[in-house]
Each structure stands twice: as C-alpha cells, then as structure tokens.
C-alpha atoms as a PDB file:
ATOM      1  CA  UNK A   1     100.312  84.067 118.088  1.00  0.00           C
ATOM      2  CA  UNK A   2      98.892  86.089 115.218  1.00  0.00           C
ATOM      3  CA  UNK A   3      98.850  86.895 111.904  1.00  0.00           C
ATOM      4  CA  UNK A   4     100.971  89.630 110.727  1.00  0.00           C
ATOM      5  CA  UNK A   5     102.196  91.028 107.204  1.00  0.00           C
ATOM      6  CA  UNK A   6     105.800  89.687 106.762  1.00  0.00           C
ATOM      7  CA  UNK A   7     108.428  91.528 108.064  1.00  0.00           C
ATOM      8  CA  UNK A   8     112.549  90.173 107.245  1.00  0.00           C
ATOM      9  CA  UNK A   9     113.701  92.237 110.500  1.00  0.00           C
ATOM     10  CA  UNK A  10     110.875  91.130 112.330  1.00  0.00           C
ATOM     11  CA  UNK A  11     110.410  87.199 111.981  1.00  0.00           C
ATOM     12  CA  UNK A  12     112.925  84.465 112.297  1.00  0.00           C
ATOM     13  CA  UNK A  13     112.874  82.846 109.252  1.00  0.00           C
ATOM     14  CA  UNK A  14     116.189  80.641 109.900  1.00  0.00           C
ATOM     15  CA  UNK A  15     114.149  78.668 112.682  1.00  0.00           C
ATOM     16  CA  UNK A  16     111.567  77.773 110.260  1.00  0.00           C
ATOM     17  CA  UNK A  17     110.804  74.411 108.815  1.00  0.00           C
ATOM     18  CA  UNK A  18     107.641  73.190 107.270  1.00  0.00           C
ATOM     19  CA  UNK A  19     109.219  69.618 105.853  1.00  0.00           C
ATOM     20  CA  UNK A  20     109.309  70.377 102.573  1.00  0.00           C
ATOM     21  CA  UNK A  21     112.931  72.457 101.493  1.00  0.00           C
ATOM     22  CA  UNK A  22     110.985  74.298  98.856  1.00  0.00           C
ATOM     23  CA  UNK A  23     109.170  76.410 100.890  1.00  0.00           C
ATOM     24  CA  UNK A  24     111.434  76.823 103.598  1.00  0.00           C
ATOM     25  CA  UNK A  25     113.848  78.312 100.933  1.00  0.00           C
ATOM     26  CA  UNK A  26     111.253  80.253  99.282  1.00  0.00           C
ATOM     27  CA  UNK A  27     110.180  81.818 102.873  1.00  0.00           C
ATOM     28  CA  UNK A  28     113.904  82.031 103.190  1.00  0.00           C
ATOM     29  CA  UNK A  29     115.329  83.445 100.635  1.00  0.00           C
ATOM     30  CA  UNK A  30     112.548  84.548  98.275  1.00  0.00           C
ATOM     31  CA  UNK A  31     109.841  86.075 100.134  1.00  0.00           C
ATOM     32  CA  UNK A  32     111.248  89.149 101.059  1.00  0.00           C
ATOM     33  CA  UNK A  33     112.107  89.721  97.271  1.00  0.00           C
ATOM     34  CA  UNK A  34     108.687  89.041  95.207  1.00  0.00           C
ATOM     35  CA  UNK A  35     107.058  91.323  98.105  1.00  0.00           C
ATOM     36  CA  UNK A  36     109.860  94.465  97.369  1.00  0.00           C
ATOM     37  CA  UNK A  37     109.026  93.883  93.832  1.00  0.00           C
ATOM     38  CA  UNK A  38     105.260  93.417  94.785  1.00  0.00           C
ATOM     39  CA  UNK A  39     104.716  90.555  92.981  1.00  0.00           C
ATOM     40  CA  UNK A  40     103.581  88.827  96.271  1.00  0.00           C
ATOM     41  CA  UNK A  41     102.423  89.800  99.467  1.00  0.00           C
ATOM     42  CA  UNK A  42     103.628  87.935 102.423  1.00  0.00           C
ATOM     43  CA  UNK A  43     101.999  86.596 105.984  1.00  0.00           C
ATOM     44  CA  UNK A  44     103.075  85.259 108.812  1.00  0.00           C
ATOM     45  CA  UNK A  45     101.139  82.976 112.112  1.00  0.00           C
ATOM     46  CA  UNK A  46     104.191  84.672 114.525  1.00  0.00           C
ATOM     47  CA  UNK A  47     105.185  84.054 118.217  1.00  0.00           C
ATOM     48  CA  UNK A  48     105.233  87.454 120.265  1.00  0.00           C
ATOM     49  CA  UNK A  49     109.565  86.678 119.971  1.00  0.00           C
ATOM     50  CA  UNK A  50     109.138  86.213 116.145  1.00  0.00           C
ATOM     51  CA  UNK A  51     108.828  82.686 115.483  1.00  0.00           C
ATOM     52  CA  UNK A  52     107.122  81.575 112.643  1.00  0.00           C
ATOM     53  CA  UNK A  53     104.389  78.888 113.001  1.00  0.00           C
ATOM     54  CA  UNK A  54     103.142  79.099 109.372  1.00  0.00           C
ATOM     55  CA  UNK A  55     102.898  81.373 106.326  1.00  0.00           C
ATOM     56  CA  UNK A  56     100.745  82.380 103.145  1.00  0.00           C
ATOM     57  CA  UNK A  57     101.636  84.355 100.222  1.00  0.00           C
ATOM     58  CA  UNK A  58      99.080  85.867  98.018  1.00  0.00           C
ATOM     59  CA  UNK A  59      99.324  87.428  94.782  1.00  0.00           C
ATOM     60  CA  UNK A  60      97.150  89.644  92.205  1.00  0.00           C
ATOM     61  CA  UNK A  61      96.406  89.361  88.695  1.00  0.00           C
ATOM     62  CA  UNK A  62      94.029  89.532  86.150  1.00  0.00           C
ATOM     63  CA  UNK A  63      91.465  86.270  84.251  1.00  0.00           C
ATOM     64  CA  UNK A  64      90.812  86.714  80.342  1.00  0.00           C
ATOM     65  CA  UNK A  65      87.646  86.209  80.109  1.00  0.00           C
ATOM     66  CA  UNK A  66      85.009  87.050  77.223  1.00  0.00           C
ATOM     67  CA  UNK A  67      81.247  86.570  76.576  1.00  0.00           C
ATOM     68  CA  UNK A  68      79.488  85.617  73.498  1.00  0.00           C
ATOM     69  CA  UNK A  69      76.112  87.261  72.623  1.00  0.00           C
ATOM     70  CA  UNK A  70      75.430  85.669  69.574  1.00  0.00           C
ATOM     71  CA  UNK A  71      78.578  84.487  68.093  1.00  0.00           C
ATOM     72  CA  UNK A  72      80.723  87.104  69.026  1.00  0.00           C
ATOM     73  CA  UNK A  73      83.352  86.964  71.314  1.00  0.00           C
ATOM     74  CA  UNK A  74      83.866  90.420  73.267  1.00  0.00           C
ATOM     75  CA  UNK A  75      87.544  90.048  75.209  1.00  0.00           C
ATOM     76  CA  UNK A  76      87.841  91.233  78.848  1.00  0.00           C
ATOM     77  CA  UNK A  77      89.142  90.901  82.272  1.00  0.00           C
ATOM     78  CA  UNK A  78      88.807  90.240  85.466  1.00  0.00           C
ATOM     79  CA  UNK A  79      90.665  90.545  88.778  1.00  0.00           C
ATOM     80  CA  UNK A  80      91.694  87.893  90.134  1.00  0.00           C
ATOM     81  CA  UNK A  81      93.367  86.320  93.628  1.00  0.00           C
ATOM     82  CA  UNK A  82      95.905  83.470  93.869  1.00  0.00           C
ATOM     83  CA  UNK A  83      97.037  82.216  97.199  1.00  0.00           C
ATOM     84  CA  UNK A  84     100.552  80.683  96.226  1.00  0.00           C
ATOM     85  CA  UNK A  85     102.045  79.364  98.990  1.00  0.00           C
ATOM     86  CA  UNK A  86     101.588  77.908 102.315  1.00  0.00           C
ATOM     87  CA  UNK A  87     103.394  76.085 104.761  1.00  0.00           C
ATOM     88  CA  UNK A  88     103.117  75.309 108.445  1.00  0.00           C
ATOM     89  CA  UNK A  89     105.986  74.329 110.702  1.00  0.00           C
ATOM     90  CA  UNK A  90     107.194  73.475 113.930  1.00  0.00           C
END
C-alpha cells in the first residue's frame, strides 16, 4: 500500500467504509468535487488493485493576524494549512 493523490478512476471508493456514514459519503460523493474546484486536495493509503485503506483531505487558506507596536493594530495574513478529514477503513 501507499499513499497516492486521489484519483475517482483510480480508487474504489464504493468498497470503502470507515464506520462513520459522514465520511464515507464525503469520500464518496464529495471528494472528487471540492478537489475539481480546488477547494481540497485529496489522499489516499491504496491497495496496488485500488482499495482504499484510509484517506486525508487537506485544504489552504489564509489566518488574520495583526501585531500591535504600541497601540496600534497593523492587519495581516498568514498562510495557513487545515487537514479536514480523515478516515480509516477496512
């Protein structure tokens, strides 16, 4: 097995179950979608056949964030990471 950027024509996402029905239907039905309209990005722990053990998702987007020399408040941004989802199966 290995970890490999999700792929709809690739992995078997029917066979998958984690236990919990939200993120079976999210992996699903939803994955595929958020990563066309690259709101997420998608992984995959696959079997050589294209079984899915587990998966991630991770997404980008930016902190406001300011300091404050003296008592000023100067606005700003930072990049940020969020890993949204993850689920293991069997």
């Amino acid at each position: 097995m290995r970890f490999e950027r999700f792929d709809k024509a690739l992995h078997q996402r029917d066979l998958f179950d984690c236990g919990t029905p939200a993120l079976n239907d999210y992996l699903k039905t939803r994955l595929n979608q958020q990563m066309r309209r690259g709101s997420d990005d998608g992984y995959v722990l696959a079997a050589p056949d294209g079984r899915i053990a587990g998966y991630f998702t991770l997404s980008a987007g930016e902190l406001a964030i300011g300091r404050r020399p003296g008592r000023t408040w100067i606005p700003g941004e930072a990049s940020a990471a969020n890993h949204a989802y993850r689920a293991t199966g069997g």
